[in-house]
Protein backbone atom coordinates (compact mmCIF):
# COMPACT_ATOMS: atom_id res chain seq x y z
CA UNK A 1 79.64 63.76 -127.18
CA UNK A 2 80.86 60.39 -125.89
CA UNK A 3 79.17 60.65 -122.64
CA UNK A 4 75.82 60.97 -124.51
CA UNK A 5 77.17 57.62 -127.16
CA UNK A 6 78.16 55.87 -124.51
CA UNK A 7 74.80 56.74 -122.13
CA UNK A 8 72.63 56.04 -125.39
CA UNK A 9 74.36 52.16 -125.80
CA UNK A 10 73.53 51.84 -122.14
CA UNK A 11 70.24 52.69 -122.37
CA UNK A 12 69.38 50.58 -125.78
CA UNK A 13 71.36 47.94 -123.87
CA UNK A 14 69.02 48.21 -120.79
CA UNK A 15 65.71 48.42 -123.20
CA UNK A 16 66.54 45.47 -125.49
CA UNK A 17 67.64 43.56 -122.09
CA UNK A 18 64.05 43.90 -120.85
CA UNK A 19 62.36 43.36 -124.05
CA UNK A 20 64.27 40.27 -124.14
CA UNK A 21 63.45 39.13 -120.66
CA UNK A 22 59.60 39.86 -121.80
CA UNK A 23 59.75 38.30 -124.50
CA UNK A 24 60.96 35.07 -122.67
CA UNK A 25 58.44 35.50 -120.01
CA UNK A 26 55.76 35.73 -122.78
CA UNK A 27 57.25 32.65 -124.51
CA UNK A 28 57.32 30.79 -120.93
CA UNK A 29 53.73 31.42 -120.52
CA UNK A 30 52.74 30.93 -123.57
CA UNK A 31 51.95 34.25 -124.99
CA UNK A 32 48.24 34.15 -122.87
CA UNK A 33 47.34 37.21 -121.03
CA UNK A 34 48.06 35.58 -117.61
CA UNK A 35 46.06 37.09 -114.18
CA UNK A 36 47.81 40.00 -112.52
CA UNK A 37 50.46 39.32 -109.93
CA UNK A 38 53.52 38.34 -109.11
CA UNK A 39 55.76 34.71 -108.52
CA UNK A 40 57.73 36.10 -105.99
CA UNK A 41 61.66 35.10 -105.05
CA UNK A 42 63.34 32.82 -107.62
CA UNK A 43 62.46 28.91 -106.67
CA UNK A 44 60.86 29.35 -103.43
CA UNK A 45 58.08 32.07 -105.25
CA UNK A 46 55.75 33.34 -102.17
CA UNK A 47 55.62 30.23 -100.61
CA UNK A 48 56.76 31.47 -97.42
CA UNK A 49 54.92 34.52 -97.40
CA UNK A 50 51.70 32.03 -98.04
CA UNK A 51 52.59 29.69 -94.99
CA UNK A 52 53.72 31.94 -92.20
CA UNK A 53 51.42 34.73 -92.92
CA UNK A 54 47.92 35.00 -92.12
CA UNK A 55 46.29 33.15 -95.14
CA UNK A 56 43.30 35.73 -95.14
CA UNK A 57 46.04 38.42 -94.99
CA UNK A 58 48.25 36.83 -98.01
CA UNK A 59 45.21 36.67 -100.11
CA UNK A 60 43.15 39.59 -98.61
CA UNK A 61 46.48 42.00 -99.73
CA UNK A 62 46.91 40.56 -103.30
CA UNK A 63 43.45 41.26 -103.67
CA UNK A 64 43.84 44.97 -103.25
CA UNK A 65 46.76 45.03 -104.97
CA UNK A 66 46.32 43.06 -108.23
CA UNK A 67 42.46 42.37 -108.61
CA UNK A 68 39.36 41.39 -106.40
CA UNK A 69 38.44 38.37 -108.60
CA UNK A 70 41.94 36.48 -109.37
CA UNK A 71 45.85 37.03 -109.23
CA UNK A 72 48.85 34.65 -109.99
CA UNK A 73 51.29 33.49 -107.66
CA UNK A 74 53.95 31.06 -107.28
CA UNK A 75 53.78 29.00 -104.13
CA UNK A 76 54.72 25.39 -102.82
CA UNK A 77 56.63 24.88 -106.59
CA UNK A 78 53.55 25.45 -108.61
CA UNK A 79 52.60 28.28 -110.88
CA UNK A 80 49.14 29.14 -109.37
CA UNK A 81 45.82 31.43 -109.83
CA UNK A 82 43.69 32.52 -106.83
CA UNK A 83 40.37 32.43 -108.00
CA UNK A 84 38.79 34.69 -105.22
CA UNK A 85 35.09 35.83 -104.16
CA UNK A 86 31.52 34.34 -104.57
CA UNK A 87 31.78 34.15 -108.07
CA UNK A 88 34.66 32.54 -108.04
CA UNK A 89 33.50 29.95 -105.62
CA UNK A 90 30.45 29.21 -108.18
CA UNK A 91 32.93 29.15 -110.90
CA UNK A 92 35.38 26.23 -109.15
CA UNK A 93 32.48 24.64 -107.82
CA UNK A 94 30.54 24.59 -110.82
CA UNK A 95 33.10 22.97 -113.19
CA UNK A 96 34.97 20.01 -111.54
CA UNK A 97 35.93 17.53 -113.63
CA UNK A 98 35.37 19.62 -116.59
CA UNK A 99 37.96 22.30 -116.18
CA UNK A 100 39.86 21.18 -112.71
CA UNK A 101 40.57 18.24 -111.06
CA UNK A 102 41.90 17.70 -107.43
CA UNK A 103 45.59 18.54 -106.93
CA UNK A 104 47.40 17.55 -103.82
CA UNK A 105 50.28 19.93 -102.96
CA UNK A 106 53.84 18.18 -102.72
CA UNK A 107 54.26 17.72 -99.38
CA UNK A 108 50.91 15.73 -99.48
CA UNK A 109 52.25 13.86 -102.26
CA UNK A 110 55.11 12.50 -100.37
CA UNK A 111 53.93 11.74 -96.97
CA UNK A 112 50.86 10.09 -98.69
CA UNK A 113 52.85 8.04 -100.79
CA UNK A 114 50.26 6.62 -102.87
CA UNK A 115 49.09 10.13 -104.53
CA UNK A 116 51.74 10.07 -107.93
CA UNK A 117 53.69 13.19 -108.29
CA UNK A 118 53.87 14.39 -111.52
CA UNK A 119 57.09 12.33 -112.74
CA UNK A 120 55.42 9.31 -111.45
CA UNK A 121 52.07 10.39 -113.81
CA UNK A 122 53.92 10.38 -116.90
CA UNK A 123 55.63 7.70 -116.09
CA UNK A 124 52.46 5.32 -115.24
CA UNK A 125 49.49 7.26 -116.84
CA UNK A 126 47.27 10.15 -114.94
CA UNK A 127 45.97 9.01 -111.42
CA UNK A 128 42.45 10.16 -112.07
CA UNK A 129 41.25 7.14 -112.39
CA UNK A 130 42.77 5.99 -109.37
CA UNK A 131 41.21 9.27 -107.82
CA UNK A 132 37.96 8.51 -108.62
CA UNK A 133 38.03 4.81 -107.67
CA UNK A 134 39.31 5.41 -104.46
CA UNK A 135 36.08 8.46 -104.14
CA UNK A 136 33.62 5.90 -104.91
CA UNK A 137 35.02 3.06 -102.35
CA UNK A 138 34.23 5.75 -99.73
CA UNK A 139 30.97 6.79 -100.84
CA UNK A 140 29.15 3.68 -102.01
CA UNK A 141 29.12 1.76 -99.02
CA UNK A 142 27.02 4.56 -97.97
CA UNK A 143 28.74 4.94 -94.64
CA UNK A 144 28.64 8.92 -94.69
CA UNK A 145 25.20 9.00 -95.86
CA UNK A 146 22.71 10.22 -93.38
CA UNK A 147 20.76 6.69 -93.23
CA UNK A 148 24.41 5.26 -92.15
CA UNK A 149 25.44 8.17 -90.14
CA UNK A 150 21.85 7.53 -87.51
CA UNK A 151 23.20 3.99 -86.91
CA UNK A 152 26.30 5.11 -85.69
CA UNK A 153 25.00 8.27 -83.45
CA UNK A 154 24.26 6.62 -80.40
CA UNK A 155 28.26 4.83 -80.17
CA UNK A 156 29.81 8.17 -81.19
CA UNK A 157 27.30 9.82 -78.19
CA UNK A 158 28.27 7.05 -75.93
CA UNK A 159 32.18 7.23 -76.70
CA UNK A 160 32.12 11.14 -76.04
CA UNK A 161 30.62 10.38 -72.65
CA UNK A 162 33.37 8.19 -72.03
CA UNK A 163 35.53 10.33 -72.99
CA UNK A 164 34.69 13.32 -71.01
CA UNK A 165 34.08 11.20 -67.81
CA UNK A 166 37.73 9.54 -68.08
CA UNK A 167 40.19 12.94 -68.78
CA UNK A 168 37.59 15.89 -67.86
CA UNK A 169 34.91 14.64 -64.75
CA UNK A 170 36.68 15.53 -61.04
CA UNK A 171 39.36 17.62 -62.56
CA UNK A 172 39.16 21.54 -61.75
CA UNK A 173 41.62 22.83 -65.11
CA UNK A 174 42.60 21.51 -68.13
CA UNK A 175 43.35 21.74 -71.85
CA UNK A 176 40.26 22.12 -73.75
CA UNK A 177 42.98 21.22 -76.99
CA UNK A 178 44.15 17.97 -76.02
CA UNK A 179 40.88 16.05 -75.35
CA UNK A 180 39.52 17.47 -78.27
CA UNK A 181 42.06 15.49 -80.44
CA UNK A 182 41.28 12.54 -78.42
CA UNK A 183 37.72 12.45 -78.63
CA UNK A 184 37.96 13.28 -82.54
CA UNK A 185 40.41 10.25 -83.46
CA UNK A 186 39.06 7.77 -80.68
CA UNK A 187 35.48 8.51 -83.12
CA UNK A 188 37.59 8.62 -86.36
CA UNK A 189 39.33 5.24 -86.06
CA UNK A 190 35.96 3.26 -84.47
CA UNK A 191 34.03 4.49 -87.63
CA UNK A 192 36.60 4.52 -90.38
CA UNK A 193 38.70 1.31 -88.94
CA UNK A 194 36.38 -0.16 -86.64
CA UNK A 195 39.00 -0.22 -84.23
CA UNK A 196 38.50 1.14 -80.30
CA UNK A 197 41.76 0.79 -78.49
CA UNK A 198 42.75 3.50 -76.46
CA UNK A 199 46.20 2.67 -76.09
CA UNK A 200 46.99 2.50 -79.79
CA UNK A 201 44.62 5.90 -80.11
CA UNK A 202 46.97 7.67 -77.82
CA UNK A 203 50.00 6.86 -79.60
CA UNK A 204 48.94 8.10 -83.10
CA UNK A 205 47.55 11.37 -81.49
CA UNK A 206 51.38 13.07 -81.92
CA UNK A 207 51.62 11.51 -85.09
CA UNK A 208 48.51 13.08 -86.82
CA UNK A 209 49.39 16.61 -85.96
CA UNK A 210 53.03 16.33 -86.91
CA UNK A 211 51.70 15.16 -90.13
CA UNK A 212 48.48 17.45 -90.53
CA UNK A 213 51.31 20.27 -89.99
CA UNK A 214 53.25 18.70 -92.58
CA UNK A 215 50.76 18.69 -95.11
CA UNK A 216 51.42 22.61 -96.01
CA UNK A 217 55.26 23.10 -95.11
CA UNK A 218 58.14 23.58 -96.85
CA UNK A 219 59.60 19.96 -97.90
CA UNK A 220 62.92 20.20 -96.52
CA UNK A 221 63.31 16.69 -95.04
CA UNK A 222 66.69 16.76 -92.37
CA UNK A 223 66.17 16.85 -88.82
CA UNK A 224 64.28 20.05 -87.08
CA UNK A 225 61.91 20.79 -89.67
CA UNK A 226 58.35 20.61 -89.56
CA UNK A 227 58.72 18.01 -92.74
CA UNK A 228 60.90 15.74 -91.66
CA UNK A 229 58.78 15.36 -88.25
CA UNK A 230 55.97 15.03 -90.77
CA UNK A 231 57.56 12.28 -92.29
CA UNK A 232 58.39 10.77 -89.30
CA UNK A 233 55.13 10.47 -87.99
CA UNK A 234 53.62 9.41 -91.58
CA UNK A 235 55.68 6.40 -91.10
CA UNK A 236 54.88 5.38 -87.90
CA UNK A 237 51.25 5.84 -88.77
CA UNK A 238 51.56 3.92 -91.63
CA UNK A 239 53.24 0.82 -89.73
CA UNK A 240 50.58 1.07 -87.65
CA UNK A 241 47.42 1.28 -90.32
CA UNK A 242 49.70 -1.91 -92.16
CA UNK A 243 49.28 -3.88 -88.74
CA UNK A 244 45.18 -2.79 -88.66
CA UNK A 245 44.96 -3.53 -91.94
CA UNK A 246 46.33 -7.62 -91.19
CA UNK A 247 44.07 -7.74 -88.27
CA UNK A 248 41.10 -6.84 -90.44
CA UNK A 249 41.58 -9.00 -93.29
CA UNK A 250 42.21 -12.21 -90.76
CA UNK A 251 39.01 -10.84 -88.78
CA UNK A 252 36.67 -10.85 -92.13
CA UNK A 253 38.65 -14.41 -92.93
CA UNK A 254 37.30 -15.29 -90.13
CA UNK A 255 33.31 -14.41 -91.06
CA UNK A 256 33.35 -10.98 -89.30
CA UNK A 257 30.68 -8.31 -90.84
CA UNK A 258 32.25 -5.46 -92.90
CA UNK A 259 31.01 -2.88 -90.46
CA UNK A 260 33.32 0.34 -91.83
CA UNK A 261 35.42 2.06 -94.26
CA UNK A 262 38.21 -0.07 -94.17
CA UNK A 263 36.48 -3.68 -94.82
CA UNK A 264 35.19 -1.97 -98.03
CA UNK A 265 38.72 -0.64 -99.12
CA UNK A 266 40.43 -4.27 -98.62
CA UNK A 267 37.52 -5.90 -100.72
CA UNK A 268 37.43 -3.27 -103.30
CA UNK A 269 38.91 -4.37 -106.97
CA UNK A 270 39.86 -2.43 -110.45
CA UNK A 271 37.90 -3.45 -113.51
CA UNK A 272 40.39 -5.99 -114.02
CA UNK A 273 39.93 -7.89 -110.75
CA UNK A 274 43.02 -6.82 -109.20
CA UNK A 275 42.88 -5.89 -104.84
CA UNK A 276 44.15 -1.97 -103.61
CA UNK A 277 47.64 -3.00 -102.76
CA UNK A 278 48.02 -2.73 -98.66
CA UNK A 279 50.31 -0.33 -98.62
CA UNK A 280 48.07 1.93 -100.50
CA UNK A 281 44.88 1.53 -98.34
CA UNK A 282 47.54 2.53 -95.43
CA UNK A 283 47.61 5.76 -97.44
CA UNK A 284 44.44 6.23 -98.01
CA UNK A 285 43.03 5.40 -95.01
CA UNK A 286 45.69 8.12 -93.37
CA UNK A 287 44.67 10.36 -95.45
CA UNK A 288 40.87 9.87 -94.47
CA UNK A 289 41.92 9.98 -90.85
CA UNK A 290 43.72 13.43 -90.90
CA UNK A 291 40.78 15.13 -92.64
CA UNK A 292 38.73 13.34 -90.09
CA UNK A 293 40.63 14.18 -87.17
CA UNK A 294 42.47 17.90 -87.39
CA UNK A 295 39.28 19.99 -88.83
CA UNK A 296 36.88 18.29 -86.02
CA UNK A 297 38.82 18.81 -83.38
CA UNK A 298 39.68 22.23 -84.80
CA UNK A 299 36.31 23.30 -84.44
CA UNK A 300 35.43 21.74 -81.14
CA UNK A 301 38.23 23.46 -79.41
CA UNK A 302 37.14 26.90 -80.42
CA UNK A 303 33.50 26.43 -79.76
CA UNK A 304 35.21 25.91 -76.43
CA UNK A 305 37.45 29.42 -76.68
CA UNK A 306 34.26 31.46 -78.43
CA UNK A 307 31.58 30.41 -76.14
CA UNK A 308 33.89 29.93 -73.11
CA UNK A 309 34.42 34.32 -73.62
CA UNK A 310 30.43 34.87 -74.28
CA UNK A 311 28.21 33.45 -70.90
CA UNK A 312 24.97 34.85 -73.05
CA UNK A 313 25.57 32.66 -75.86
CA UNK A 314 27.10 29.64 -73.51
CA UNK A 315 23.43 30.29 -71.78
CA UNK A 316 20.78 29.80 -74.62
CA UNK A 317 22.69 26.75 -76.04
CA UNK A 318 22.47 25.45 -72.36
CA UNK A 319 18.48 26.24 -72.83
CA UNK A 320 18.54 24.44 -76.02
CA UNK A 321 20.54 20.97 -74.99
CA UNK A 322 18.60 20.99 -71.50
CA UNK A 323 15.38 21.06 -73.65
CA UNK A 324 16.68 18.03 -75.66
CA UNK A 325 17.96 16.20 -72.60
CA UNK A 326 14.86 16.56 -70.61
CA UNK A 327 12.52 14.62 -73.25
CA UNK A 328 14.91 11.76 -73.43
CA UNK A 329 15.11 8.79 -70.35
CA UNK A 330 17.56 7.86 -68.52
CA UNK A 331 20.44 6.46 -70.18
CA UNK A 332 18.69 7.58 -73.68
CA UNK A 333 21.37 8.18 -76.43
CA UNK A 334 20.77 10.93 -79.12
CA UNK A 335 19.22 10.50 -81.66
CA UNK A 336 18.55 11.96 -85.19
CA UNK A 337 16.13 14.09 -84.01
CA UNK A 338 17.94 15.44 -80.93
CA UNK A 339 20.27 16.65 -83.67
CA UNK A 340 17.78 18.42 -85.62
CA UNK A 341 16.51 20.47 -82.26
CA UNK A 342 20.09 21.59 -82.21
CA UNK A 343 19.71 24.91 -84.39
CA UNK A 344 21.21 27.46 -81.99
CA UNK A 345 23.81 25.28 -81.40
CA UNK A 346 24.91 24.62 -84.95
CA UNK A 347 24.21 27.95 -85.79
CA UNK A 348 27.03 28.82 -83.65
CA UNK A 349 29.38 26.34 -84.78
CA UNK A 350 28.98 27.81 -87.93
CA UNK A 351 29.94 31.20 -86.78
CA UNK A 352 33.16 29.61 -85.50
CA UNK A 353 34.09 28.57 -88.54
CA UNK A 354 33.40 31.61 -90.07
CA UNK A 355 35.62 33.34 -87.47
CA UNK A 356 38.44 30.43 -87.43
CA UNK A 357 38.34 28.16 -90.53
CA UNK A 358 39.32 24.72 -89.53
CA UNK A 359 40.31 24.24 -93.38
CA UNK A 360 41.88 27.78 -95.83
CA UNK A 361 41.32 25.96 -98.86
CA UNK A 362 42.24 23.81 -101.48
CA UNK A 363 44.07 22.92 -104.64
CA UNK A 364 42.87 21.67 -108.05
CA UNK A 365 45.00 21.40 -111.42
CA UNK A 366 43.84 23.02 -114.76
CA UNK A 367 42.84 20.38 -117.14
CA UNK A 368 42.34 22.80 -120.03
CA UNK A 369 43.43 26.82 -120.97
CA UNK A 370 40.27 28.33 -119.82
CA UNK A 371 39.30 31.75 -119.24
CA UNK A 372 38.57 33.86 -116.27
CA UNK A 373 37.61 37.40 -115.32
CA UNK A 374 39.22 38.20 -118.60
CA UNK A 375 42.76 36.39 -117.56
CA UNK A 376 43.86 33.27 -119.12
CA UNK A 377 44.94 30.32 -116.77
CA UNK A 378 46.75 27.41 -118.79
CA UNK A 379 46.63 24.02 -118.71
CA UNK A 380 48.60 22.28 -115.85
CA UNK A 381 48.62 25.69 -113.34
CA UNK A 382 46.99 25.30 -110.14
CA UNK A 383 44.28 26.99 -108.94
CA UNK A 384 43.69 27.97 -105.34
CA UNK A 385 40.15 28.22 -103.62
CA UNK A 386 40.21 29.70 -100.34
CA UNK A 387 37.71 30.81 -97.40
CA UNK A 388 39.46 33.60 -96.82
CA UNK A 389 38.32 35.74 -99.68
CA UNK A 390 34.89 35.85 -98.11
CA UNK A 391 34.86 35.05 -94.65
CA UNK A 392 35.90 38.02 -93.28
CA UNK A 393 34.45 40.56 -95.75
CA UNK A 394 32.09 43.39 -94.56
CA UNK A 395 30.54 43.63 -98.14
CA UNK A 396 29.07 39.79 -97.25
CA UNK A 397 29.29 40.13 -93.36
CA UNK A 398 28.18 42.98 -91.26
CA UNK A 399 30.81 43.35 -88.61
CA UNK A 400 32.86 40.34 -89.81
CA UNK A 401 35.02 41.00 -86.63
CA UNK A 402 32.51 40.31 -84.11
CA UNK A 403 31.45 36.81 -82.98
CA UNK A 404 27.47 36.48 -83.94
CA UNK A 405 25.82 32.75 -84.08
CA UNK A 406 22.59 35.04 -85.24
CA UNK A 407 23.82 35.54 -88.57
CA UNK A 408 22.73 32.15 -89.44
CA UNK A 409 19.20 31.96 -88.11
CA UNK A 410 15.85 31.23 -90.14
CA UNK A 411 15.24 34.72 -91.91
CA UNK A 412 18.85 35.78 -92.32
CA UNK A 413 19.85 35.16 -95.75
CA UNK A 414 23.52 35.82 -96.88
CA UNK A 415 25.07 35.88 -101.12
CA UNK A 416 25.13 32.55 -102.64
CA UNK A 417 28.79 31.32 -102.32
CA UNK A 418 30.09 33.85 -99.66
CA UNK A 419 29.95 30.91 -96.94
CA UNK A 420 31.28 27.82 -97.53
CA UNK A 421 33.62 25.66 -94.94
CA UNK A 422 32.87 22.49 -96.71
CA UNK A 423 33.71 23.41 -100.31
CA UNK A 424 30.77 23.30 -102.73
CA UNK A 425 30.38 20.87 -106.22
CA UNK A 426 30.62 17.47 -106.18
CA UNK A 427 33.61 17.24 -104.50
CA UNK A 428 31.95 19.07 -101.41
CA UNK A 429 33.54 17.29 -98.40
CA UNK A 430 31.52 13.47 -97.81
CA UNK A 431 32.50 13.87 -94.37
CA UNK A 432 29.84 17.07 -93.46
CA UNK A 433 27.40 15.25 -92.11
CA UNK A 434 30.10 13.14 -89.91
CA UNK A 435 31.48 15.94 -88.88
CA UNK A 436 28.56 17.81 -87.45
CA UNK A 437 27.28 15.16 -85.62
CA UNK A 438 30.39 14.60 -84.11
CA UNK A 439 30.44 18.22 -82.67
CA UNK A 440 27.31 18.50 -81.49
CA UNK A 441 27.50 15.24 -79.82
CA UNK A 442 30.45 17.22 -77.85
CA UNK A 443 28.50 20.31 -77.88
CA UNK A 444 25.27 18.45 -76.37
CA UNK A 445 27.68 16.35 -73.44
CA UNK A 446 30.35 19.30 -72.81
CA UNK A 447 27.75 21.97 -72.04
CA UNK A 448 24.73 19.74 -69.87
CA UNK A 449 27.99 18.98 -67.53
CA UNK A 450 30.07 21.87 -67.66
CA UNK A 451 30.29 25.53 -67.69
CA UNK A 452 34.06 26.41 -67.77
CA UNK A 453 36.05 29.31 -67.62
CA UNK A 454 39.02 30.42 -69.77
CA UNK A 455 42.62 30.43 -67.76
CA UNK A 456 44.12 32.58 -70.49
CA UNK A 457 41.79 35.46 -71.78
CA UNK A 458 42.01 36.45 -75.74
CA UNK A 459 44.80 33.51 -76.18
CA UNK A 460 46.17 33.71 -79.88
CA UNK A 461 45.08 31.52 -82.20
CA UNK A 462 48.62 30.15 -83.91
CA UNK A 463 48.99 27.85 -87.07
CA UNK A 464 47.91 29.69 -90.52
CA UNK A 465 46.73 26.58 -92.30
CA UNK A 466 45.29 24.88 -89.56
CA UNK A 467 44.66 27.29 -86.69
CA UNK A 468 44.97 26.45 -82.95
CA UNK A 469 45.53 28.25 -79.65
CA UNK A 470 49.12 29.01 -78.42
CA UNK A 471 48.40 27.27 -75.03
CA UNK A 472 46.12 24.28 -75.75
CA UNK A 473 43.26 26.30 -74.59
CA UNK A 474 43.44 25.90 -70.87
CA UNK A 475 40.21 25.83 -69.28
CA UNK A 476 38.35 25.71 -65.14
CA UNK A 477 35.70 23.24 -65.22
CA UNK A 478 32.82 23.71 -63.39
CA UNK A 479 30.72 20.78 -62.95
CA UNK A 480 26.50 21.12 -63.24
């Protein structure tokens, strides 16, 4: 009889135990019926699981597991929702501003110091404002508009000439990786700085990837880690971008013509009159750089991997560029309508970033409680939009796993929403049109002088958040 007393107190024990710990997690989340998931390990949630694993995995098992259209998670300190699928690319898209805003995860808060944290937002007022001023200093000087873009074509056509006769013409191997980079921030800091210094180029090349690495890691700062290195380099960059930043203002001092992003920055005011502190523009122009830089070059090196393994589709973008080259004489930049001729060639730039996403997705912070699928996301959680809820998808791609540019041609039509590598809404990325003429300007010089082989068939492709191969994509050249 006092085994069964003492088993029943164990058990009521047990249940009220739970109910407690329910009721607490109810109370914590405010009573809401929250999305299905889990937070994962106490303080570090599923962050790790989310940064070392294959991002389309993470998200592609939850998916199974908890629901198709949205689950919770826990990862880089924030209480999050996934928000997963076509619809819920039309749902994100479709209500910036209203129900999200842009979030930038912690380690992007502290290497770019200038984005508050959420301490420094209570203590100074929500940076919104700040957000939006700093959007519209980019945008209305109208330098990533199409009408700007076809002024600047024929330098960033001439500058990947350059580049490809100083580190590629006369050699028989190298890595496809490395020059890549190069071309992508020698172009980034001549249009964004209006600076064109190799020298000083080279030296921030390290410094970028440590920090674009940084901007999704784990924000343990002591030597060895990916952070601190981060840090490191964030520094050094922005020493560098504080000395630029001098050179400029004595330059326009001096009557020269606001020709880029950065004159526009150092002469843009607040309502009240008052200049973008220096230290600041260093932030923001680093932060304008890396998206500039890593994603390009991202997607230039594995056009070089993808076409480099398929001679029939290196072939009929040959056809294509020869085509464009022919009607122009010698000496001839590109021009805006070379770049419109370019459809196979785009078409299968946009099949490697199907395959390989230079960019998994992005962040934005619940302004209001709002309702989802039937879940409940409160104010202040972060939500999650991510590629790799479509990308790879048989219901919206046949054979997702096979590499085909024709998927994109006139006639093929594919479900609203189920492909989009520059985000959607009005914050779709202002640098789309920048960035494609960028690579096909490679595309267009890389391929009318080369045909190249790979040195290391099937190399991985390492780096979850920003993906690149193992070996720095060593290549043969073969010149035309």
């Amino acid at each position: 009889m006092e085994v069964i007393v003492l088993s029943l107190t164990v058990a009521l024990v047990a249940v009220s135990l739970l109910l407690t710990i329910f009721a607490f997690t109810r109370r914590a989340d405010g009573g809401v019926k929250l999305p299905p998931g889990s937070y994962g390990w106490p303080i570090m949630g599923e962050t790790i699981e989310f940064l070392f694993g294959k991002p389309e995995h993470f998200v592609g098992e939850r998916m199974r597991k908890y629901s198709p259209d949205i689950f919770k998670t826990d990862i880089l300190g924030e209480k999050t929702a996934v928000i997963c699928g076509p619809n819920g690319h039309k749902f994100l898209f479709s209500n910036e501003q209203k129900l999200f805003t842009a979030f930038r995860p912690h380690p992007m808060q502290m290497l770019f110091r200038s984005y508050k944290t959420k301490e420094q937002k209570q203590a100074t007022g929500p940076s919104q404002m700040a957000r939006n001023d700093e959007a519209k200093v980019i945008r209305s000087p109208g330098f990533l508009k199409p009408e700007a873009l076809v002024r600047y074509l024929g330098k960033m056509d001439s500058m990947t000439q350059q580049q490809l006769q100083t580190y590629w013409e006369g050699k028989d191997t190298v890595k496809a990786f490395g020059l890549c980079k190069t071309i992508t921030l020698t172009l980034a800091c001549r249009f964004f700085l209006g600076i064109d210094n190799p020298e000083r180029i080279a030296r921030l090349v390290t410094n970028f990837d440590d920090v674009t690495l940084g901007m999704h890691s784990i924000t343990f700062n002591f030597p060895g880690t990916i952070f601190y290195r981060a840090n490191k380099a964030a520094t050094a960059i922005r020493r560098e971008l504080l000395a630029v930043i001098k050179e400029k203002k004595d330059a326009m001092a001096s009557g020269a013509p606001m020709q880029d992003i950065l004159s526009h920055m150092v002469v843009a005011s607040d309502p009240t009159g008052q200049f973008m502190p220096e230290a600041e523009i260093a932030d923001k122009m680093m932060g304008l750089l890396t998206a500039g830089y890593s994603t390009v070059a991202t997607t230039m090196t594995l056009f070089m991997k993808y076409v480099g393994e398929r001679p029939d589709i290196y072939n009929k973008i040959l056809a294509e560029q020869r085509e464009i080259a022919a009607a122009k004489k010698p000496g001839e930049l590109l021009d805006w309508e070379d770049m419109n001729k370019m459809k196979y060639s785009w078409n299968v730039i946009c099949e490697v970033m199907r395959f390989n996403p230079p960019l998994q997705g992005t962040f934005r912070e619940a302004l209001v409680d709002f309702t989802y699928a039937g879940y409940t996301i409160p104010k202040g959680w972060k939500v999650y939009w991510t590629v790799s809820t479509t990308n790879m998808n048989p219901q919206y791609f046949k054979n997702p796993e096979v590499f085909d540019p024709t998927r994109y041609q006139e006639g093929e039509s594919h479900i609203p929403y189920t492909y989009v590598p520059f985000g959607g809404g009005p914050r779709m990325c202002p640098g789309k049109e920048y960035a494609r003429l960028a690579v096909l300007a490679f595309v267009h010089n890389v391929v009318t002088k080369f045909k190249w082989d790979l040195l290391v068939p099937n190399e991985k492709i390492i780096g979850d958040m920003m993906p690149s191969p193992e070996k720095g994509l060593p290549i043969r050249l073969h010149a035309h």
